[in-house]
Protein backbone atom coordinates (compact mmCIF):
# COMPACT_ATOMS: atom_id res chain seq x y z
CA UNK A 1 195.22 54.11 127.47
CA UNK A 2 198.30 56.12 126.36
CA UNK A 3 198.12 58.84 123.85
CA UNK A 4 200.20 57.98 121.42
CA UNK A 5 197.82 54.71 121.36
CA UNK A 6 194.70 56.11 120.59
CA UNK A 7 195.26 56.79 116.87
CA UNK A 8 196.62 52.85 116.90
CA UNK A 9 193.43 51.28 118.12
CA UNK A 10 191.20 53.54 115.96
CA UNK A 11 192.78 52.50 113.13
CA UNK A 12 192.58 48.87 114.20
CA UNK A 13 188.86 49.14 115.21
CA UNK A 14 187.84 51.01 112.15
CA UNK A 15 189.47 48.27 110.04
CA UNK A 16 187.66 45.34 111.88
CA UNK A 17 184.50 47.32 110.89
CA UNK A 18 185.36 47.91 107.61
CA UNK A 19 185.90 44.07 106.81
CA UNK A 20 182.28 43.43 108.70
CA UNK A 21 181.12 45.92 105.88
CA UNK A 22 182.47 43.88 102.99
CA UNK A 23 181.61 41.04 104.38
CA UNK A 24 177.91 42.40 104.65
CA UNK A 25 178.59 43.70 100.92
CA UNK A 26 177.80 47.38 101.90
CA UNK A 27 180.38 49.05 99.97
CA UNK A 28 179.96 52.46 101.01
CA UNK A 29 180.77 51.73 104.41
CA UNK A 30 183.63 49.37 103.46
CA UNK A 31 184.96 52.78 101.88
CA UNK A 32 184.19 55.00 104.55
CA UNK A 33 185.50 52.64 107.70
CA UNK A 34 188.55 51.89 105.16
CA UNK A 35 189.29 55.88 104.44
CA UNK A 36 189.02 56.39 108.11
CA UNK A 37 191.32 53.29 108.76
CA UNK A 38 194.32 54.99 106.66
CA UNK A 39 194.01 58.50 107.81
CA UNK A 40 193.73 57.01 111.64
CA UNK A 41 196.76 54.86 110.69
CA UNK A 42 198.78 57.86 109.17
CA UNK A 43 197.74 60.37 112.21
CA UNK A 44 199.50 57.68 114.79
CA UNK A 45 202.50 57.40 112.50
CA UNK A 46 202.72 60.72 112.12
CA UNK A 47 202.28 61.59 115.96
CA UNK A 48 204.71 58.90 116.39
CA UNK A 49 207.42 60.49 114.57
CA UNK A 50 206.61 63.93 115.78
CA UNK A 51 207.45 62.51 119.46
CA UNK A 52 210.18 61.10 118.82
CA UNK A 53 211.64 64.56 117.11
CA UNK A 54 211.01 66.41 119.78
CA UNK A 55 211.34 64.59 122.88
CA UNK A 56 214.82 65.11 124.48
CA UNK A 57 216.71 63.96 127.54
CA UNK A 58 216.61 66.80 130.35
CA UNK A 59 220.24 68.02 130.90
CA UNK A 60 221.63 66.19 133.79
CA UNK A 61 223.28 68.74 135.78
CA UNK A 62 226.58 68.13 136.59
CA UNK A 63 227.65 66.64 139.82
CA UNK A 64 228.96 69.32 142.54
CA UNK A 65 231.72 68.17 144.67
CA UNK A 66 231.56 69.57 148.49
CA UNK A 67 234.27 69.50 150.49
CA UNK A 68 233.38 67.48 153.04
CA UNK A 69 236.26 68.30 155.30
CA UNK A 70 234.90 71.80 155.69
CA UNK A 71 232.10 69.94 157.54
CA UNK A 72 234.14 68.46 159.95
CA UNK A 73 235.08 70.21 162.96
CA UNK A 74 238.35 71.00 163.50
CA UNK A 75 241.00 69.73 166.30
CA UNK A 76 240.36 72.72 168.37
CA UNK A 77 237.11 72.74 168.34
CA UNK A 78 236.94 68.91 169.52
CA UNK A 79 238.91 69.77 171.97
CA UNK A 80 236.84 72.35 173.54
CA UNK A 81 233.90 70.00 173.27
CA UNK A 82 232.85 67.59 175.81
CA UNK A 83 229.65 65.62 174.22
CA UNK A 84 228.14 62.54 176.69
CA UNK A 85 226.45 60.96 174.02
CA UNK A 86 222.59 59.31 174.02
CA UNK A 87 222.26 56.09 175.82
CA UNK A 88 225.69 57.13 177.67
CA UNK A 89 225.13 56.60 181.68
CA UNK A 90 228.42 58.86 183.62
CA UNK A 91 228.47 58.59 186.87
CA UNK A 92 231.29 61.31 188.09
CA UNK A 93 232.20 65.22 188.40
CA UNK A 94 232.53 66.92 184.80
CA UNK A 95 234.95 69.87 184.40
CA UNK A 96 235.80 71.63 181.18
CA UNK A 97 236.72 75.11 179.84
CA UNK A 98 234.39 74.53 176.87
CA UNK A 99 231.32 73.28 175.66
CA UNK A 100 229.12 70.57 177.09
CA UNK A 101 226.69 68.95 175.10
CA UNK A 102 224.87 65.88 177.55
CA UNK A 103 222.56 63.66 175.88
CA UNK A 104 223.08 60.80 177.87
CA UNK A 105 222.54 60.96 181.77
CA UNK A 106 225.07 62.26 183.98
CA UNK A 107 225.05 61.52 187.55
CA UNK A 108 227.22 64.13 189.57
CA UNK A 109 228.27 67.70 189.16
CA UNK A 110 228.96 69.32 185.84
CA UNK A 111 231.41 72.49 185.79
CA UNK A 112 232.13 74.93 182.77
CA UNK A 113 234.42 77.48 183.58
CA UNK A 114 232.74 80.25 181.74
CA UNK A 115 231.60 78.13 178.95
CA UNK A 116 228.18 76.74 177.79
CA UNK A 117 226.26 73.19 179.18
CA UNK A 118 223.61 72.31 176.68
CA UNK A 119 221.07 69.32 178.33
CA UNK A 120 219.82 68.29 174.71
CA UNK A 121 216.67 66.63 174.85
CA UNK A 122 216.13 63.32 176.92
CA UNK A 123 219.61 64.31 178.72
CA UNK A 124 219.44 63.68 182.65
CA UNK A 125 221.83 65.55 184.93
CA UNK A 126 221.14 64.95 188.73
CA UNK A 127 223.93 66.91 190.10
CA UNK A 128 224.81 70.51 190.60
CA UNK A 129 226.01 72.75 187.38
CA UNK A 130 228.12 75.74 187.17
CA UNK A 131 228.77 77.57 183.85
CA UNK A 132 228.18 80.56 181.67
CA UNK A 133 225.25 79.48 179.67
CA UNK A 134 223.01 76.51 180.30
CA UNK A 135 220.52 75.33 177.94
CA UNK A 136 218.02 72.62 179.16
CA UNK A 137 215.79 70.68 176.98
CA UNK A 138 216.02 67.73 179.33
CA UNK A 139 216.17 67.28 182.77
CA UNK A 140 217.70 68.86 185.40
CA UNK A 141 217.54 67.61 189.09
CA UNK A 142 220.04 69.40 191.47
CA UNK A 143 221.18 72.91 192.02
CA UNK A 144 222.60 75.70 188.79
CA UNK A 145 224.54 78.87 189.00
CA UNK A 146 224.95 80.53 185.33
CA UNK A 147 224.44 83.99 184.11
CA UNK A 148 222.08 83.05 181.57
CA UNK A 149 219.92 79.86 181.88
CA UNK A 150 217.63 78.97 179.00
CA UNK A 151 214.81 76.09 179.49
CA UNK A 152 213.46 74.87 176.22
CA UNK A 153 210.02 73.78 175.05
CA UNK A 154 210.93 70.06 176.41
CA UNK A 155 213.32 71.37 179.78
CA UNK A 156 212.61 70.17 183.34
CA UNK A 157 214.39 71.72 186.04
CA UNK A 158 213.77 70.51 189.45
CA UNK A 159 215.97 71.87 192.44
CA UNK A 160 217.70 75.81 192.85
CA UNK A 161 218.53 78.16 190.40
CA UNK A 162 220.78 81.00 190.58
CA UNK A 163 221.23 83.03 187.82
CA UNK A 164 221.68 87.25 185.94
CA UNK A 165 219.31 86.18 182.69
CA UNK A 166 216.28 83.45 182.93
CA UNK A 167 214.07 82.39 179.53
CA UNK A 168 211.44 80.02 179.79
CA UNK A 169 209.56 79.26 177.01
CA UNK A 170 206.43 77.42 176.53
CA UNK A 171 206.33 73.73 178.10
CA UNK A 172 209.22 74.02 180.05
CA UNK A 173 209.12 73.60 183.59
CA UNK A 174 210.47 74.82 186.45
CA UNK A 175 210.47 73.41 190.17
CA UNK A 176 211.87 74.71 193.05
CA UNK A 177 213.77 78.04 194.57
CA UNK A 178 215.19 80.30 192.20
CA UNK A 179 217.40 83.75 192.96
CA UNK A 180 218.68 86.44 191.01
CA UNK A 181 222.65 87.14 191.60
CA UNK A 182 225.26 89.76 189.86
CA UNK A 183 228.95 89.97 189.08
CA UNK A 184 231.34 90.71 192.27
CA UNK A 185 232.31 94.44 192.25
CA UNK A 186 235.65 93.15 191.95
CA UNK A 187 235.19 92.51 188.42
CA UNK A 188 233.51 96.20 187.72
CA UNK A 189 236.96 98.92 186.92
CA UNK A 190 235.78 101.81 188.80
CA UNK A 191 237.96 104.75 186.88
CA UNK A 192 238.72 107.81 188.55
CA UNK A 193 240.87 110.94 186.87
CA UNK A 194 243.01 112.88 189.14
CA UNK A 195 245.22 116.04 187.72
CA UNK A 196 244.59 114.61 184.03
CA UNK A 197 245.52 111.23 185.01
CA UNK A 198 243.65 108.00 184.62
CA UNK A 199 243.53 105.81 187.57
CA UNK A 200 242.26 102.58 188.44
CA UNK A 201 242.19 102.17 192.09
CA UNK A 202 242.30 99.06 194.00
CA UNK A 203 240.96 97.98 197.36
CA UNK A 204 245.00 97.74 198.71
CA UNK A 205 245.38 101.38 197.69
CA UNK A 206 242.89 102.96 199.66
CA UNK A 207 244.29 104.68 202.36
CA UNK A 208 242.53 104.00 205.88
CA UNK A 209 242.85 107.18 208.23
CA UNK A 210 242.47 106.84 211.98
CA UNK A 211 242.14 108.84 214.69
CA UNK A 212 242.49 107.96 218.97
CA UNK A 213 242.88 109.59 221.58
CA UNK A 214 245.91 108.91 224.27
């Protein structure tokens, strides 16, 4: 029963008994069941009117406009982006300068020159990868080579890893031969100073002395 009802159906109920009263010709409860009849009626109508006073509509606050193009990813970055969607099946080599994002299944080799390759999770690559950073939260069934290789919760690598940086983290799983490997010295400066002079040497400049006999 609502609130604002109660009053209402006291009223109503002390009425009905004060007509059983008069019709019983007991007076004094005629009176009494008819005195509590108005004050019940004049508590609901004043309850009533006290609600309606002081009810009022919450502010509705106002509408915010987003930009949705700020969202949206720009040309370049599209470009950079190679995504083989879910329920995608590739069969072929992959090479891009960017990122890879595989949710699909991929059946060949997948190169990123220097870039990231992200398995995503129920992604299938059986093929060899090459790239900077490779995420796995799929599967994985051939050979890798990346600096930093990252197997998530739901990753499954099966086959030869090469890599600077490993993570593993609880549930993934790894099968197979793995090896640690490091830049090429070519790509370390080795600085020497000479007579207050900075100089980078390279392999051509080192000069090669030999000695023989005639």
């Amino acid at each position: 029963m609502k609130k604002n009802q109660i009053f209402l159906n006291s009223g109503l109920c002390l009425w009905s008994l004060s007509l059983a009263a008069y019709f019983y010709s007991s007076i004094l409860w005629t009176l009494v069941f008819a005195s509590l009849t108005f004050v019940s009626f004049i508590i609901h109508v004043l309850h009533k009117r006290d609600f309606i006073m002081f009810r009022k509509e919450k502010p509705v606050p106002p509408a915010t406009v987003t930009n949705q193009t700020e969202k949206e990813p720009s040309v370049q970055e599209q470009q950079k982006s190679t995504v083989i969607a879910s329920g995608v099946h590739f069969e072929g080599n992959i090479t891009a300068s960017g990122q890879i994002y595989i949710y699909g299944e991929v059946y060949g080799n997948v190169v990123s020159n220097g870039g990231q390759v992200k398995i995503m999770r129920n992604g299938l690559v059986k093929g060899n990868i090459a790239c900077g950073t490779l995420v796995i939260d799929g599967t994985l069934i051939g050979e890798c080579k990346s600096e930093s290789i990252d197997i998530h919760e739901h990753g499954k690598i099966d086959g030869s890893l090469a890599y600077t940086t490993l993570s593993v983290k609880n549930g993934g799983v790894f099968v197979g031969k793995a090896e640690t490997f490091t830049k090429p010295d070519s790509e370390i400066n080795v600085i020497t100073f000479v007579s207050g002079e900075m100089i980078t040497p390279l392999a051509d400049d080192i000069p090669c002395n030999a000695t023989g006999t005639n």
